[in-house]
PDB file of N, CA and C in Angstrom:
ATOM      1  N   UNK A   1      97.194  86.306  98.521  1.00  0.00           N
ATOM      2  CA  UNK A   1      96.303  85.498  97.717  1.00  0.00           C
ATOM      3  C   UNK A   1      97.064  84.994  96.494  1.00  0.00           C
ATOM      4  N   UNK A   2      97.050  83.524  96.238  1.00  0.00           N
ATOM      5  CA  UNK A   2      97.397  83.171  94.780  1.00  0.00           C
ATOM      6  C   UNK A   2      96.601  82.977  93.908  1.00  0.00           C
ATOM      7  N   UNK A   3      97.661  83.524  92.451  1.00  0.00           N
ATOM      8  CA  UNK A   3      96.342  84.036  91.493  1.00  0.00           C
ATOM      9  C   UNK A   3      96.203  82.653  90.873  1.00  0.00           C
ATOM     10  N   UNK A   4      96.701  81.482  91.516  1.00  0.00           N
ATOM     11  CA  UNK A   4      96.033  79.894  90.653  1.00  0.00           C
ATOM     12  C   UNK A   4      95.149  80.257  91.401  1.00  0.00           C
ATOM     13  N   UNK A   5      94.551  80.579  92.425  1.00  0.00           N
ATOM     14  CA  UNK A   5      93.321  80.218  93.237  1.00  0.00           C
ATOM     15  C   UNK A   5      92.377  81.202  92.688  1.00  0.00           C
ATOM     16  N   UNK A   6      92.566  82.309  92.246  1.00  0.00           N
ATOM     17  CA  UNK A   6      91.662  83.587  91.898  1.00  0.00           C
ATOM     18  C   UNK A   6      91.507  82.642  90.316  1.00  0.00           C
ATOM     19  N   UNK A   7      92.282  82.675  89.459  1.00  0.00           N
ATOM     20  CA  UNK A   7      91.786  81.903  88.223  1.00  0.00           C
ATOM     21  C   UNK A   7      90.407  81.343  87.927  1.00  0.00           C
ATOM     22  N   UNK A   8      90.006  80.443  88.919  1.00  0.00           N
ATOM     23  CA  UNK A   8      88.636  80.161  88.620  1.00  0.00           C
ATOM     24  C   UNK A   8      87.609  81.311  88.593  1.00  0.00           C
ATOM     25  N   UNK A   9      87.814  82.445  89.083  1.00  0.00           N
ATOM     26  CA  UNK A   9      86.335  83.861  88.914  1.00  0.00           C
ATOM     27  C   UNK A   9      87.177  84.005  87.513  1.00  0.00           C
ATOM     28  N   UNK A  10      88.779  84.276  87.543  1.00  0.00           N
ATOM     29  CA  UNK A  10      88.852  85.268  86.280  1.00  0.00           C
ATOM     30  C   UNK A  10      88.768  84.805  84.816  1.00  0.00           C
ATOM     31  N   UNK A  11      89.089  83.121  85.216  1.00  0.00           N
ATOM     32  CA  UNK A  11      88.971  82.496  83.381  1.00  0.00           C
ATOM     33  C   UNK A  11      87.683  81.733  83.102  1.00  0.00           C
ATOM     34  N   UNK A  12      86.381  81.924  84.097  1.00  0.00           N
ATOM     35  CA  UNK A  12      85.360  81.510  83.884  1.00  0.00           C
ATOM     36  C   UNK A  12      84.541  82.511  82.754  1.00  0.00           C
ATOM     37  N   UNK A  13      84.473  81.188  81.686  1.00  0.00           N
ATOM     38  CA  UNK A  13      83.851  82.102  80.759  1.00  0.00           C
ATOM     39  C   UNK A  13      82.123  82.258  80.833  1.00  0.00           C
ATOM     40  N   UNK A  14      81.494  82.111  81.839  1.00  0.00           N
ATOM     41  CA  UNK A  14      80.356  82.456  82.624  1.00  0.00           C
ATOM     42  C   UNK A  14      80.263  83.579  83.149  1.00  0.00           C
ATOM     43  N   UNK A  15      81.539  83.728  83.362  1.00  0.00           N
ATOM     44  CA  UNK A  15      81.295  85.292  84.700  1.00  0.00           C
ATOM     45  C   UNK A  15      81.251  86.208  83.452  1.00  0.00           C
ATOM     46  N   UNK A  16      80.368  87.388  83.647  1.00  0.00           N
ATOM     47  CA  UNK A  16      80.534  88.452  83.095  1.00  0.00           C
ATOM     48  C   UNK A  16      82.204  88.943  83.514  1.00  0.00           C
ATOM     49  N   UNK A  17      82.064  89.797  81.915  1.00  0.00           N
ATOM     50  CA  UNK A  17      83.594  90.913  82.376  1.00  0.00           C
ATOM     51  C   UNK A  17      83.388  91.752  82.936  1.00  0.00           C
ATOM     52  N   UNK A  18      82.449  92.323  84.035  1.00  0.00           N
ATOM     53  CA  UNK A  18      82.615  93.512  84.485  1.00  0.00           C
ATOM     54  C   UNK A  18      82.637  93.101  85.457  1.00  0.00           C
ATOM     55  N   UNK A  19      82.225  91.687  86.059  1.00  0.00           N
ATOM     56  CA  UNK A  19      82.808  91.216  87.352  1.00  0.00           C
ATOM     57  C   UNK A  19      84.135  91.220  87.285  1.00  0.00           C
ATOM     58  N   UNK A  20      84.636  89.936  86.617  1.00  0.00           N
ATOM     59  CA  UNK A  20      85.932  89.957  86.254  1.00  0.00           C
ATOM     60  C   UNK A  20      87.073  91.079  86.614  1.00  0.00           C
ATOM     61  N   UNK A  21      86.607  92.300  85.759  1.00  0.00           N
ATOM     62  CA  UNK A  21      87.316  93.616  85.979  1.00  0.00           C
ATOM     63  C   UNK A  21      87.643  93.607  87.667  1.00  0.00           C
ATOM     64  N   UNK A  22      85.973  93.858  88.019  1.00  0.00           N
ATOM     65  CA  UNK A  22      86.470  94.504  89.413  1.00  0.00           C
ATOM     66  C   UNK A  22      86.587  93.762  90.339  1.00  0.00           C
ATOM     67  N   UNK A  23      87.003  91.983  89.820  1.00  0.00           N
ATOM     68  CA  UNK A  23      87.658  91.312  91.061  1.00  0.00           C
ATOM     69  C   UNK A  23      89.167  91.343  90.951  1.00  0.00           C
ATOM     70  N   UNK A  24      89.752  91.788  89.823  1.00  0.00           N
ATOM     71  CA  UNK A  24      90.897  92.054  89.410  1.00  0.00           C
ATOM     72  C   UNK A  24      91.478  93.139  90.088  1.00  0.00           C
ATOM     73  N   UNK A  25      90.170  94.271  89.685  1.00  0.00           N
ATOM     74  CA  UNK A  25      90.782  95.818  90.608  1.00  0.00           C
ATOM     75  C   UNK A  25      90.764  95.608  91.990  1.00  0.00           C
ATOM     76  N   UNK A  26      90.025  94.605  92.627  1.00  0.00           N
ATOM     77  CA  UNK A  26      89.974  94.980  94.149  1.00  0.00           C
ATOM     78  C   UNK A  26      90.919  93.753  94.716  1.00  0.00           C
ATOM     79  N   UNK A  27      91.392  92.922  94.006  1.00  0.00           N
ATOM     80  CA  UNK A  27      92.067  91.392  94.538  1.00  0.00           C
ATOM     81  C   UNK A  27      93.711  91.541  94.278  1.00  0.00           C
ATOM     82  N   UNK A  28      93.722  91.339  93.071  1.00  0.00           N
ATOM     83  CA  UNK A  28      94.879  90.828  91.925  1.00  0.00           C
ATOM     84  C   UNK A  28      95.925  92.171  92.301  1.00  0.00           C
ATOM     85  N   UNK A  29      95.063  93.080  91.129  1.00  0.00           N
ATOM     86  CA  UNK A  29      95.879  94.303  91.104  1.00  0.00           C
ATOM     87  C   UNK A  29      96.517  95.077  92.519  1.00  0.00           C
ATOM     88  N   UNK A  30      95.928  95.409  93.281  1.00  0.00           N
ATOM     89  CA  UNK A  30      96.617  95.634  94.801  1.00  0.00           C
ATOM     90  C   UNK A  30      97.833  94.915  95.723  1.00  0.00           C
ATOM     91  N   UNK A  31      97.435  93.493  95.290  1.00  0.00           N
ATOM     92  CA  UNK A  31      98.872  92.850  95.492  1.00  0.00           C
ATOM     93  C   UNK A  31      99.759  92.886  94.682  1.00  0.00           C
ATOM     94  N   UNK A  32      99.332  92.575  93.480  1.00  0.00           N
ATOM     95  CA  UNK A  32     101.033  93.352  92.741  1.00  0.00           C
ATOM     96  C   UNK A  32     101.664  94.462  92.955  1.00  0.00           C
ATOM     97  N   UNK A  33     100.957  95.127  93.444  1.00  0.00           N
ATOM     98  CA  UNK A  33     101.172  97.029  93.529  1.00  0.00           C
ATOM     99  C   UNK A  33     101.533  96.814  95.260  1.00  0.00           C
ATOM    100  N   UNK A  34     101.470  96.163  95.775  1.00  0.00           N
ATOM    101  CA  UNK A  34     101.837  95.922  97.028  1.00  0.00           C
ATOM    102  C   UNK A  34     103.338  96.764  97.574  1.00  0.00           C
ATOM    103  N   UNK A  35     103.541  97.430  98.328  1.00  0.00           N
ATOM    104  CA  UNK A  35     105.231  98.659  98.397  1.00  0.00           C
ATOM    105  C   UNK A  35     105.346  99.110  97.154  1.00  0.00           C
ATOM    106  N   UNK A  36     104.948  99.427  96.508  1.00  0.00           N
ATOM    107  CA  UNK A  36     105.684 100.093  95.152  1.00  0.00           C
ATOM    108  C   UNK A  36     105.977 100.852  95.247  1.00  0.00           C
ATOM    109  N   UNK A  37     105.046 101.861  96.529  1.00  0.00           N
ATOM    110  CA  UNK A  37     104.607 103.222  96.744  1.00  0.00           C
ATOM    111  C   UNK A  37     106.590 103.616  97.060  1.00  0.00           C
ATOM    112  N   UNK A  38     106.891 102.939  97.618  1.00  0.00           N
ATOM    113  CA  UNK A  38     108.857 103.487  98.342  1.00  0.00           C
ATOM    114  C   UNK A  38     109.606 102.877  97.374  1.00  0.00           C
ATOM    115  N   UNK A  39     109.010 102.003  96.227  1.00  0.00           N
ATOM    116  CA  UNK A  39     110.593 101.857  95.209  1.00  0.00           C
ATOM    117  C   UNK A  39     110.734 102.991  94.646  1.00  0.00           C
ATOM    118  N   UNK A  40     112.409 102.939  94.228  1.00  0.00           N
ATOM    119  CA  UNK A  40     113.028 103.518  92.712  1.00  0.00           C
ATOM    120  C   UNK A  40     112.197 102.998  92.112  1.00  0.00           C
ATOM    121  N   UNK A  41     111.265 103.587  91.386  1.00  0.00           N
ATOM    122  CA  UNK A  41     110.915 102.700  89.840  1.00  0.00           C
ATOM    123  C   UNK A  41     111.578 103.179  88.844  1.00  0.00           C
ATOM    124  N   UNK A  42     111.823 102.394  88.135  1.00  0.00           N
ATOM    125  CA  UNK A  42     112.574 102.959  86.844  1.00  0.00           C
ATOM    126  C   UNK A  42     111.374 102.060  85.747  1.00  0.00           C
ATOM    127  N   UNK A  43     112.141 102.373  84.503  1.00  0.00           N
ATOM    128  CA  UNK A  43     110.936 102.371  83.345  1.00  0.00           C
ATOM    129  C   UNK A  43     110.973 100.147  83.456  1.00  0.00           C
ATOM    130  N   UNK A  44     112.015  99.667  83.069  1.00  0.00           N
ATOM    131  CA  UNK A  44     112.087  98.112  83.449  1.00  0.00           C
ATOM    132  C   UNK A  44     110.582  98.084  84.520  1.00  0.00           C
ATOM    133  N   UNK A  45     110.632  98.376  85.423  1.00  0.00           N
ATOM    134  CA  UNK A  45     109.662  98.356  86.454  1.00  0.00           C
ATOM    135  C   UNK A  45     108.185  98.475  86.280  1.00  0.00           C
ATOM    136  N   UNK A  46     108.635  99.363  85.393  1.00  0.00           N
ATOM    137  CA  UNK A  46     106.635  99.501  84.988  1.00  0.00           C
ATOM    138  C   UNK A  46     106.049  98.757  83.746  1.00  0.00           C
ATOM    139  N   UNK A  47     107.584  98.328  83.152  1.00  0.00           N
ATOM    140  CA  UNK A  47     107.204  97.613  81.857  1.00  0.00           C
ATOM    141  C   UNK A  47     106.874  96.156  82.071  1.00  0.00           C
ATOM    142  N   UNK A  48     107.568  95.321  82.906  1.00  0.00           N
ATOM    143  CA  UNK A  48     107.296  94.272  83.536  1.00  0.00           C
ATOM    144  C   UNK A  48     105.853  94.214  84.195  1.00  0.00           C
ATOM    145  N   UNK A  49     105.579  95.169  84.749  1.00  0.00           N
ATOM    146  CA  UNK A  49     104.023  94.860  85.776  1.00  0.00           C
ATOM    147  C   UNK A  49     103.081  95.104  84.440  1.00  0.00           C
ATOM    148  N   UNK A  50     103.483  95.963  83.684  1.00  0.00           N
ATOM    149  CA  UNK A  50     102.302  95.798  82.666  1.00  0.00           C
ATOM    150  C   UNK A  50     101.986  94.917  81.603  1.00  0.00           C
ATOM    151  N   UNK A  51     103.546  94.580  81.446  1.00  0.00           N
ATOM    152  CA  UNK A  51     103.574  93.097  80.243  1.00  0.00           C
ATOM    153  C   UNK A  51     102.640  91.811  81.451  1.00  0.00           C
ATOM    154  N   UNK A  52     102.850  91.636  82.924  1.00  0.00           N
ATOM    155  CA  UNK A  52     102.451  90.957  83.680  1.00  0.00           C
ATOM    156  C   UNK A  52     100.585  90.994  83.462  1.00  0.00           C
ATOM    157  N   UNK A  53     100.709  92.513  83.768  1.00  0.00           N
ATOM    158  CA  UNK A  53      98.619  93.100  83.551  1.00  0.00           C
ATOM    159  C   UNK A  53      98.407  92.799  82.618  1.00  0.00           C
ATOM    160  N   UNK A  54      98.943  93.066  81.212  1.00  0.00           N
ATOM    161  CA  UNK A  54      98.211  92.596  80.204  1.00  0.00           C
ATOM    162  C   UNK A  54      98.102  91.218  79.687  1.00  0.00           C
ATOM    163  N   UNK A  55      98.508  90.317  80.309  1.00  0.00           N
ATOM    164  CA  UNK A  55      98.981  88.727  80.068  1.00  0.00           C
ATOM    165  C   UNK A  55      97.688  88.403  80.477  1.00  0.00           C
ATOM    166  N   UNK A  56      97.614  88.416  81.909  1.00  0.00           N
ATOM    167  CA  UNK A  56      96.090  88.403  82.690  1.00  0.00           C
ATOM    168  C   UNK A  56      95.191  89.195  82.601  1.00  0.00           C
ATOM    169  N   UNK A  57      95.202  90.216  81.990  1.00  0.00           N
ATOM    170  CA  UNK A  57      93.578  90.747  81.217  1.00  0.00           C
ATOM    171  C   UNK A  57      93.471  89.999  79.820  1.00  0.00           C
ATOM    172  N   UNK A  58      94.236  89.489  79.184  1.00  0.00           N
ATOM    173  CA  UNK A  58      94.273  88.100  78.142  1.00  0.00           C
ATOM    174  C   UNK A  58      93.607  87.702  78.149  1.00  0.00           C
ATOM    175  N   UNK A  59      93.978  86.826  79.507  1.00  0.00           N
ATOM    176  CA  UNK A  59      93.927  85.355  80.034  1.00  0.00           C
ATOM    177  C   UNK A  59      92.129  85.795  80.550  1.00  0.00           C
ATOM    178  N   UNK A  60      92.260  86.447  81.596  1.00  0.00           N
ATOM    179  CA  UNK A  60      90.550  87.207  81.403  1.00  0.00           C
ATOM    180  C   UNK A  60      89.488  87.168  80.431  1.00  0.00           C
ATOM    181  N   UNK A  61      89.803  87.857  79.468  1.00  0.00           N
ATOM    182  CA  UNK A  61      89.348  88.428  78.713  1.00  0.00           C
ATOM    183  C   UNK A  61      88.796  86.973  77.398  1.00  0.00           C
ATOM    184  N   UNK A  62      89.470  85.872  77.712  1.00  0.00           N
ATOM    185  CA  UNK A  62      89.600  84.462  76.546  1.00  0.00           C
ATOM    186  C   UNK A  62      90.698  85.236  75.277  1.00  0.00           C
ATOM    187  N   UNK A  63      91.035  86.300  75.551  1.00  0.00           N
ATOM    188  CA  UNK A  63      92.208  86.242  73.999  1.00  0.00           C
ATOM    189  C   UNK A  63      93.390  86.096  74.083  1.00  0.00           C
ATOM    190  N   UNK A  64      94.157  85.680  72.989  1.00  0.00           N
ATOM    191  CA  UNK A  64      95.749  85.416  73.174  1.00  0.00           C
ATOM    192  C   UNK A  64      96.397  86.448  72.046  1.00  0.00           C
ATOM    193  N   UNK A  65      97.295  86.226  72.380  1.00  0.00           N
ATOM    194  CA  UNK A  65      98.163  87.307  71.083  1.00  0.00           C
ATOM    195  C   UNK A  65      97.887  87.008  69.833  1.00  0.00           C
ATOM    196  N   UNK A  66      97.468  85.696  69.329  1.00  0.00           N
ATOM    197  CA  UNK A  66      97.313  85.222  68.407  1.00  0.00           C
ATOM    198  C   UNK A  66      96.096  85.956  67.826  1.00  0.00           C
ATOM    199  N   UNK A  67      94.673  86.154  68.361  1.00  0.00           N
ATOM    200  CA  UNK A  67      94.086  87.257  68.346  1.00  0.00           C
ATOM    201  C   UNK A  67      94.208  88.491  67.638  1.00  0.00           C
ATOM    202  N   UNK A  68      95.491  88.922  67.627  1.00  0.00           N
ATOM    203  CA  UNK A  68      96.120  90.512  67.399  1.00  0.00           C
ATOM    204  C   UNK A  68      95.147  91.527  67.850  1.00  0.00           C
ATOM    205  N   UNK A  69      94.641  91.431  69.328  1.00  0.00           N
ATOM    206  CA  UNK A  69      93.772  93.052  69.860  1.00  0.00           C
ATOM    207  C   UNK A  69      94.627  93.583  70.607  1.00  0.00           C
ATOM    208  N   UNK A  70      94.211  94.745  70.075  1.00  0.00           N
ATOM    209  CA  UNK A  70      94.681  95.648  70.673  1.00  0.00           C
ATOM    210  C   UNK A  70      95.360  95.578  72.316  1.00  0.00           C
ATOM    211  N   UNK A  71      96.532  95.821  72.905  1.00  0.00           N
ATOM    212  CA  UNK A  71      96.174  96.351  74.573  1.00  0.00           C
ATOM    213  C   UNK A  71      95.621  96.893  74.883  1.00  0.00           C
ATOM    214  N   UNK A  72      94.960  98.348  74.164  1.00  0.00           N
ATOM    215  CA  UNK A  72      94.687  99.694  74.827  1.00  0.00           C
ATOM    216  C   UNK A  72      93.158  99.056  74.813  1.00  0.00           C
ATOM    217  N   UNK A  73      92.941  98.201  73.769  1.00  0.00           N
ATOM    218  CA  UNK A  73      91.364  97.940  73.870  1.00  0.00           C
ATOM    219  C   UNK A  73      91.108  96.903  74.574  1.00  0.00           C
ATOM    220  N   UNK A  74      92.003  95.772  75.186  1.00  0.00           N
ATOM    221  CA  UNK A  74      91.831  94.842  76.427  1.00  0.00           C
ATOM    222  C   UNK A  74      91.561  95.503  77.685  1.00  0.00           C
ATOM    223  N   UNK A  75      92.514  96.815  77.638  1.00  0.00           N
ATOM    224  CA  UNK A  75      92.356  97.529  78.859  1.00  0.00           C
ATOM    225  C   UNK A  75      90.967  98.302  78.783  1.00  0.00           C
ATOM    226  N   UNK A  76      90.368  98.799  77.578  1.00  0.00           N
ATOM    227  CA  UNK A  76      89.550  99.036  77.669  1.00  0.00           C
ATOM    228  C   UNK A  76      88.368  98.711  78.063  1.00  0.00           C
ATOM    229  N   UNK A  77      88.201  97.471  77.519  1.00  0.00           N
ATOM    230  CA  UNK A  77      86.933  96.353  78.225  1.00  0.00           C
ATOM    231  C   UNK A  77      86.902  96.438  79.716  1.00  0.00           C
ATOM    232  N   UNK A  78      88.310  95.880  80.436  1.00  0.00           N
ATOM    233  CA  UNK A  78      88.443  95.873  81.639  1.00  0.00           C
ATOM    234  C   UNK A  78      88.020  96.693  82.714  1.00  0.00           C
ATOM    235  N   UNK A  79      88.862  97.944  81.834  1.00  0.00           N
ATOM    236  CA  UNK A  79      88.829  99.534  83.042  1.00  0.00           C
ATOM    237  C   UNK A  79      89.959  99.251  83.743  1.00  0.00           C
ATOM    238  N   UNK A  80      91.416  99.108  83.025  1.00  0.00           N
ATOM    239  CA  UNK A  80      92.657  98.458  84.370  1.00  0.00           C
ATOM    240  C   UNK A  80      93.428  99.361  83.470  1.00  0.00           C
ATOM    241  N   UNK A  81      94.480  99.683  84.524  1.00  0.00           N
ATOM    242  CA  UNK A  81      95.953 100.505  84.108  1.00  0.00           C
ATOM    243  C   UNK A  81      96.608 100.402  84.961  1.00  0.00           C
ATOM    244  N   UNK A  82      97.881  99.386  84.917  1.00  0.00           N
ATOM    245  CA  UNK A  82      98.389  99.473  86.054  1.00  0.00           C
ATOM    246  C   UNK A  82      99.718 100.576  86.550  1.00  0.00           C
ATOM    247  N   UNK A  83      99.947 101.181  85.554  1.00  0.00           N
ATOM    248  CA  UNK A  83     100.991 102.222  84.958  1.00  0.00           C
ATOM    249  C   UNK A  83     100.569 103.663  85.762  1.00  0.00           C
ATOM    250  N   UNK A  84      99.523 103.941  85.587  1.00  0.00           N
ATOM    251  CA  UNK A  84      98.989 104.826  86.243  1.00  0.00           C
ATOM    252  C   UNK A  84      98.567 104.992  87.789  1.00  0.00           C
ATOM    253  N   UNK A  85      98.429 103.528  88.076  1.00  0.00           N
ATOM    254  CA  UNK A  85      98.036 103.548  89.769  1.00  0.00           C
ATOM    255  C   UNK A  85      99.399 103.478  90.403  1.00  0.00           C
ATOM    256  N   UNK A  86     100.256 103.179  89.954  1.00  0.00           N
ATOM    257  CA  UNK A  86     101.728 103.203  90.582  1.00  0.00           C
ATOM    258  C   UNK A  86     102.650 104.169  90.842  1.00  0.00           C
ATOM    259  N   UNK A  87     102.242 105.316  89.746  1.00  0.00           N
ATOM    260  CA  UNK A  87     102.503 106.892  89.664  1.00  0.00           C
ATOM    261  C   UNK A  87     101.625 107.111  90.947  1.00  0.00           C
ATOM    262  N   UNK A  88     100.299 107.157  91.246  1.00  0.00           N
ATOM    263  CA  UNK A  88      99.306 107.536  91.984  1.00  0.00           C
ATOM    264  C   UNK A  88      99.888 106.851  93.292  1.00  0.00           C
ATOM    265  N   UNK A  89      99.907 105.669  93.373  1.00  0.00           N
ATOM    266  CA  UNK A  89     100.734 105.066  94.814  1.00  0.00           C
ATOM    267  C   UNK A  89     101.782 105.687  95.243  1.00  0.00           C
ATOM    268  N   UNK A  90     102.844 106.419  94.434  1.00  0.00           N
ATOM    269  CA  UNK A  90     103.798 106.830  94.747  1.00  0.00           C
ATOM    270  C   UNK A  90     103.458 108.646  95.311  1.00  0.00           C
ATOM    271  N   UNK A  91     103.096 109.147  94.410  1.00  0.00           N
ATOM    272  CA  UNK A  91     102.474 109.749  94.738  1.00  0.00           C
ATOM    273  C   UNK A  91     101.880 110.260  96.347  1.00  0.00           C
ATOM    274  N   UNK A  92     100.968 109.624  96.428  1.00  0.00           N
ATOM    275  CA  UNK A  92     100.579 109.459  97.725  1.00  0.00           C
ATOM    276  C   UNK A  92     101.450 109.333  99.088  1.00  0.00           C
ATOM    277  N   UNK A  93     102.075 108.149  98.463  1.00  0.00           N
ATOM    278  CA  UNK A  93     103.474 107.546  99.469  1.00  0.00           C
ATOM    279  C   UNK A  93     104.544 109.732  99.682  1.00  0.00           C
ATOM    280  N   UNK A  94     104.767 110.455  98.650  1.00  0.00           N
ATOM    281  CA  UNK A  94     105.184 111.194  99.042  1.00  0.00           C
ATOM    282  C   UNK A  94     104.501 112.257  99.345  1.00  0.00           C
ATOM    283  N   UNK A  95     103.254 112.460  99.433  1.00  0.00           N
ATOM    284  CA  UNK A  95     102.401 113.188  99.795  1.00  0.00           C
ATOM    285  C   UNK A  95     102.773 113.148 101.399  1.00  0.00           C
ATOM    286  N   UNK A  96     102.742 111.716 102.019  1.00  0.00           N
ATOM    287  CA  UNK A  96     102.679 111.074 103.373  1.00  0.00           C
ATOM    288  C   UNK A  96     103.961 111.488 103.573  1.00  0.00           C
ATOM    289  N   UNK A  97     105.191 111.450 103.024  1.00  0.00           N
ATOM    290  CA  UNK A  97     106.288 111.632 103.518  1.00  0.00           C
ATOM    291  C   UNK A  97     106.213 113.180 104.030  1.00  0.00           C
ATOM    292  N   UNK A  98     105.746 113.834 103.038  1.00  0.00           N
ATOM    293  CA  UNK A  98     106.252 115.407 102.922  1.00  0.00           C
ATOM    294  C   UNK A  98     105.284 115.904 104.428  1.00  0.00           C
ATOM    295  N   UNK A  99     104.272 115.306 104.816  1.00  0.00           N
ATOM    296  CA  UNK A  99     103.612 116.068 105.330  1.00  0.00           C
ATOM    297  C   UNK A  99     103.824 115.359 107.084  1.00  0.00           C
ATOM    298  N   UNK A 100     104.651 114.357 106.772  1.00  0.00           N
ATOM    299  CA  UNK A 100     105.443 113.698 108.713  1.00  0.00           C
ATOM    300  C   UNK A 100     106.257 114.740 109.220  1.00  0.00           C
ATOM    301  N   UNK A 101     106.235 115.017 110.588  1.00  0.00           N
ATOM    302  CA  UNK A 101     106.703 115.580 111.678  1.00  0.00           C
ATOM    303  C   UNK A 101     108.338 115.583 111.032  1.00  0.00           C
ATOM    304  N   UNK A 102     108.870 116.307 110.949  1.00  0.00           N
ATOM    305  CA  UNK A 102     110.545 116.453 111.051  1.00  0.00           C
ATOM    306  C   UNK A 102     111.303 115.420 111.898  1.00  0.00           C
ATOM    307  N   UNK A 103     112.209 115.149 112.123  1.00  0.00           N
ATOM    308  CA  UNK A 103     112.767 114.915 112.923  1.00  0.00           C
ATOM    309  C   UNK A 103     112.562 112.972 113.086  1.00  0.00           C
ATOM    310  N   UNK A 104     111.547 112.594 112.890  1.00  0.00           N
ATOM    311  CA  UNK A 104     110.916 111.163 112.957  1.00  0.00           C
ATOM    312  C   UNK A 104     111.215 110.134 111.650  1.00  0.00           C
ATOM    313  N   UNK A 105     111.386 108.908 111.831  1.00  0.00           N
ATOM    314  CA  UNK A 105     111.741 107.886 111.279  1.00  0.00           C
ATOM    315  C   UNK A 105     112.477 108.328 110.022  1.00  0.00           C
ATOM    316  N   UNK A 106     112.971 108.388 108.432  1.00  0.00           N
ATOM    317  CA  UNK A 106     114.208 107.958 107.761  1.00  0.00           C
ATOM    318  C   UNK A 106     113.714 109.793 107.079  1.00  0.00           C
ATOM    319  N   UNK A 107     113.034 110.305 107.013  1.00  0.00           N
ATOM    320  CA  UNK A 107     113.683 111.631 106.506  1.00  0.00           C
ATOM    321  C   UNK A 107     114.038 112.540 107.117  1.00  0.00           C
ATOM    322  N   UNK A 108     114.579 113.925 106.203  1.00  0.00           N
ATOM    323  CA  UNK A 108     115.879 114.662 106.840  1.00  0.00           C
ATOM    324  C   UNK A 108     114.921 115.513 108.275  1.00  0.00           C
ATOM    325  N   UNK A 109     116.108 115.573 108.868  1.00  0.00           N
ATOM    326  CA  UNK A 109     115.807 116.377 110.148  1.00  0.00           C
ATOM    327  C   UNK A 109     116.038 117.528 109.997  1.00  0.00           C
ATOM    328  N   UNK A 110     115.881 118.484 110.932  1.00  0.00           N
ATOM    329  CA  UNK A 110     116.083 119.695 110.627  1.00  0.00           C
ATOM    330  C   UNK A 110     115.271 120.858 111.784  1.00  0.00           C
TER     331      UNK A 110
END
């Protein structure tokens, strides 16, 4: 999905924000987070997707930097973290690893 095309739900200043939010959580946010679960992340990695999240909970939200609010309180309105679901994706992703048959596709055998 491209997010010029999602734009019209998220910068309509008609829609409530709690739509907003959770067309973000169930649309937007999942494709960015799309494989993350098997990268290296390093800190670059999480700082980028969140300078990215918080641009578009902004842009959401009608404020610009010019504004001076808070992030923690953009995110707040929202209900978004994308910092945290990527730990949790990964997470998971090795939950799934640890618990595959030995011997099968890229981990150690034994």
């Amino acid at each position: 999905m491209k997010c010029k095309s999602a734009s019209g739900v998220l910068c309509d200043c008609r829609r409530p924000l709690k739509l907003k939010g959770k067309f973000y959580r169930m649309t937007i946010r999942p494709a960015m987070l799309y494989d993350t679960e098997c990268w290296a992340v390093k800190h670059q990695h999480v700082h980028k997707m969140g300078v990215a999240e918080i641009r578009m909970l902004r842009g959401m939200c009608g404020h610009t930097r010019k504004d001076k609010i808070r992030n923690e309180d953009i995110r707040g309105k929202v209900g978004a973290e994308i910092e945290g679901k990527m730990r949790e994706n990964q997470l998971r992703w090795f939950g799934l690893v640890q618990r595959r048959p030995r011997g099968r596709g890229s981990g150690p055998k034994g």
